[in-house]
Protein backbone atom coordinates (compact mmCIF):
# COMPACT_ATOMS: atom_id res chain seq x y z
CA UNK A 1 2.11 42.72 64.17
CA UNK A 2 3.86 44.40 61.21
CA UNK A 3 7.81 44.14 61.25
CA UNK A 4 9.60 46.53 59.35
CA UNK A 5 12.92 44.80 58.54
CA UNK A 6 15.90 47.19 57.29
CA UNK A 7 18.71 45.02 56.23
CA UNK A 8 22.04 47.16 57.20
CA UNK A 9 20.25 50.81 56.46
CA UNK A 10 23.10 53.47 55.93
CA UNK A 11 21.05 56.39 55.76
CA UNK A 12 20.12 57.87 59.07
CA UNK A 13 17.08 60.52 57.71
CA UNK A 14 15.98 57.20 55.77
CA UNK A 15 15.83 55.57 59.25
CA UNK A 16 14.49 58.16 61.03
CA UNK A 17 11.35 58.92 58.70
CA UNK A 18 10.81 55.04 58.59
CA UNK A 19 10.79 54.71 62.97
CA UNK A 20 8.12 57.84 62.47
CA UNK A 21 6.18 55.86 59.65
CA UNK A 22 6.52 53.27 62.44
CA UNK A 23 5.07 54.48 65.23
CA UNK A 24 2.02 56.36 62.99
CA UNK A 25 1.04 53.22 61.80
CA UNK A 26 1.84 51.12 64.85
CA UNK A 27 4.75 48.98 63.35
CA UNK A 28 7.79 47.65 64.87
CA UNK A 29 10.95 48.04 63.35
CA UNK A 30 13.32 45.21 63.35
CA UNK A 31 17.49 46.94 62.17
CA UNK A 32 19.98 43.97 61.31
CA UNK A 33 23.23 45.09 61.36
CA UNK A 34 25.80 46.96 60.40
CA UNK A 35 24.20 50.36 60.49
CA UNK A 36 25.81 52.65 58.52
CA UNK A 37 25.25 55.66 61.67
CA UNK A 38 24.87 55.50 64.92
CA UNK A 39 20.95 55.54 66.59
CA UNK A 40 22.02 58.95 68.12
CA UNK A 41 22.96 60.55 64.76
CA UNK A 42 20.97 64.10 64.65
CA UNK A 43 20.15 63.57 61.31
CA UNK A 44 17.98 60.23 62.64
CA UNK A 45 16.34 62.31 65.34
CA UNK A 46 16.15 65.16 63.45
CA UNK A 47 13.51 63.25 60.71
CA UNK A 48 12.30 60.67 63.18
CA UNK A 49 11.21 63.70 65.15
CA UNK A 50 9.87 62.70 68.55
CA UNK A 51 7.67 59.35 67.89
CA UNK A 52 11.73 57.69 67.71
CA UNK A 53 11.14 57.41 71.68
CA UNK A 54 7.43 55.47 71.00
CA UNK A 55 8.47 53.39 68.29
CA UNK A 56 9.40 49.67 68.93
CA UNK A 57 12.75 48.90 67.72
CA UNK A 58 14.56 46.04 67.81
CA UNK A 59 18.77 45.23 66.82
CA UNK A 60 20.59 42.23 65.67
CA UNK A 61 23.93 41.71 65.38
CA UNK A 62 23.39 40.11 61.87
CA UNK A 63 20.91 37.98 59.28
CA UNK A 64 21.02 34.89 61.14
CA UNK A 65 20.41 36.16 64.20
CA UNK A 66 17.18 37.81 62.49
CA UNK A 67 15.99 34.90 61.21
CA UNK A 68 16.05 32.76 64.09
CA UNK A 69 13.49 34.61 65.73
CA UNK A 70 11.17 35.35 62.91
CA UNK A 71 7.46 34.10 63.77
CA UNK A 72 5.49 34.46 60.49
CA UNK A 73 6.09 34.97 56.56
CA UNK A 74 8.87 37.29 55.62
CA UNK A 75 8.03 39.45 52.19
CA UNK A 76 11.44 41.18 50.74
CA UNK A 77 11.01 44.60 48.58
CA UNK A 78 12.97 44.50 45.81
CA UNK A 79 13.68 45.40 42.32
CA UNK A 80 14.25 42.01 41.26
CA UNK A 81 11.01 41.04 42.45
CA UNK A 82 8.46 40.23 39.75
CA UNK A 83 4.74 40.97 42.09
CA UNK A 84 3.04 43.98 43.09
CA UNK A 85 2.50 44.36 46.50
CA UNK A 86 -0.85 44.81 45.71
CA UNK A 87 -0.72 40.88 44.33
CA UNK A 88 -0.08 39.79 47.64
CA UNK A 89 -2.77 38.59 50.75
CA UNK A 90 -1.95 40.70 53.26
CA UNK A 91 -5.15 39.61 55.59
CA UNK A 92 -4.08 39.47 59.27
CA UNK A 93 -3.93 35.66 60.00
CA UNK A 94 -2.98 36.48 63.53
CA UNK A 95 0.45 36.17 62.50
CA UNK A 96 3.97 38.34 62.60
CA UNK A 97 4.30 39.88 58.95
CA UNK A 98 7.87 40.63 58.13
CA UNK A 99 8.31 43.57 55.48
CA UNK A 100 12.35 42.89 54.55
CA UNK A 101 13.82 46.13 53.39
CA UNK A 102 17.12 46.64 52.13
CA UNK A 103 20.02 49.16 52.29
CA UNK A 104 20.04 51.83 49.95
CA UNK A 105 23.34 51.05 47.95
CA UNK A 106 22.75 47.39 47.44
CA UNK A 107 19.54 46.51 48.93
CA UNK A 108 19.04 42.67 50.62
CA UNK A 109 21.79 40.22 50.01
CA UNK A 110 21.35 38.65 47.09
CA UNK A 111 21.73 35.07 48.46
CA UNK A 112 18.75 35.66 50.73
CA UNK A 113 16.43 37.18 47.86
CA UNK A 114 17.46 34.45 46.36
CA UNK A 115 15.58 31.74 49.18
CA UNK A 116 13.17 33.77 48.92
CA UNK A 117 11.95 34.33 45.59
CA UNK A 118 8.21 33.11 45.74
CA UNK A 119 7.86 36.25 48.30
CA UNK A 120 9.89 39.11 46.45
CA UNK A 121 7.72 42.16 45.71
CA UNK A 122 8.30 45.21 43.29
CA UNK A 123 6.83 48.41 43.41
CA UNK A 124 5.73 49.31 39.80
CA UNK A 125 7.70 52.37 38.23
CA UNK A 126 8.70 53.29 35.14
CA UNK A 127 11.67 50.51 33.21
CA UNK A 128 14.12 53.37 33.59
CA UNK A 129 13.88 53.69 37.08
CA UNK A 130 15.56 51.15 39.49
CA UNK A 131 14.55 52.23 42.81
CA UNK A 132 12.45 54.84 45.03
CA UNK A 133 13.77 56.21 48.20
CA UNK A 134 13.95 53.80 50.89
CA UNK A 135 11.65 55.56 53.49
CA UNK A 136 9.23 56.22 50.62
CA UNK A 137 8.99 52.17 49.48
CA UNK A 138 8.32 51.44 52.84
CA UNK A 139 5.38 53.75 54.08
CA UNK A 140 3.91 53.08 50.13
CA UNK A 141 4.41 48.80 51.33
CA UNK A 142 3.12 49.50 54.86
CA UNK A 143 0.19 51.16 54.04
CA UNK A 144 -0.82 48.59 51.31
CA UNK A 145 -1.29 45.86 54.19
CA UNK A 146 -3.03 48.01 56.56
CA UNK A 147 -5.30 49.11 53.20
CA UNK A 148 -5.41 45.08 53.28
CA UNK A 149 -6.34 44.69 56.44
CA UNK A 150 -8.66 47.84 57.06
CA UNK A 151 -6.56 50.15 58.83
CA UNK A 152 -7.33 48.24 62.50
CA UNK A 153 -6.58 50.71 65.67
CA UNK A 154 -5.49 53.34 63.26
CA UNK A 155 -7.27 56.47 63.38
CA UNK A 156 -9.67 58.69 60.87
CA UNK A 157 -9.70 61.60 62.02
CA UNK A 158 -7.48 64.72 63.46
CA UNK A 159 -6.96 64.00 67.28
CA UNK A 160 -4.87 66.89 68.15
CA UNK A 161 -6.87 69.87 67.08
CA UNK A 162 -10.27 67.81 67.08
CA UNK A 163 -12.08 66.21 64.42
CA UNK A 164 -14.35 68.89 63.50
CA UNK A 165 -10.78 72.27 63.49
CA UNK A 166 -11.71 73.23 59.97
CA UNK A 167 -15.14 73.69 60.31
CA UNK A 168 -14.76 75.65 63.51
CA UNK A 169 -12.40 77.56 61.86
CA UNK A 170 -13.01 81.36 61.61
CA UNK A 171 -11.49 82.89 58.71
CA UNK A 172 -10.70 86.99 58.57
């Protein structure tokens, strides 16, 4: 299973389109707190749309608590890191991967990036850039493991309006 980790998000829309990245791509979502919202903060619903009721989530009061119950490696995304995601071996070894996200303002305590440094990850950007938008680093990080890993028990084709809508599409 693929754990999204957000270290003390403060951004409920950030949140939200992250539980809906979630649930599309079958992830759980692990929040350590504080949370800079509350989980029934319209702005989280309002971008997590209606997959927030499908998506496993999971709280914590705080780091430690996290970490105690982690069951598999843990990879941080960070600008400090020195790897591209795409350097990594993502292949499904059967176990728990751990994608560690951090809040927007500050991102993932230093002194735990700092245990951790064999396993920080940067995505590439330009030198003047420091970050991108925390729901966009993590769908571009989630869908580099499934990529990894083949996409398993994710679908290829529209399911709602069938697979074949556009060709059986009349047009005036």
């Amino acid at each position: 299973m693929i754990h999204i980790v957000l270290f003390q998000p403060e951004i409920p829309g950030n949140t939200g389109n992250i539980l809906r990245t979630a649930m599309a791509s079958g992830c759980t979502v692990d929040l350590i707190e504080p949370l800079g919202f509350s989980l029934e903060d319209k702005y989280l619903r309002r971008s997590g749309m209606d997959y927030i009721k499908n998506c496993e989530m999971h709280r914590y009061p705080d780091w430690d608590t996290f970490e105690a119950t982690v069951q598999g490696p843990m990879v941080f995304l960070t600008r400090y890191g020195r790897k591209p995601p795409s350097s990594f071996d993502f292949t499904d070894d059967g176990r728990n991967l751990y994608l560690v996200f951090g809040k927007e303002s500050t991102g993932v305590d230093k002194r735990i990036l700092k245990r951790h440094l064999d396993t920080c990850l940067r995505l590439p950007m330009i030198e003047t850039a420091r970050s991108l938008n925390l729901s966009n680093a993590v769908a571009v990080t989630v869908y580099e493991v499934l990529r990894q890993r083949g996409y398993p028990g994710l679908s290829f084709s529209e399911q709602l309006k069938g697979e074949s809508f556009l060709e059986d599409l009349e047009l005036d």
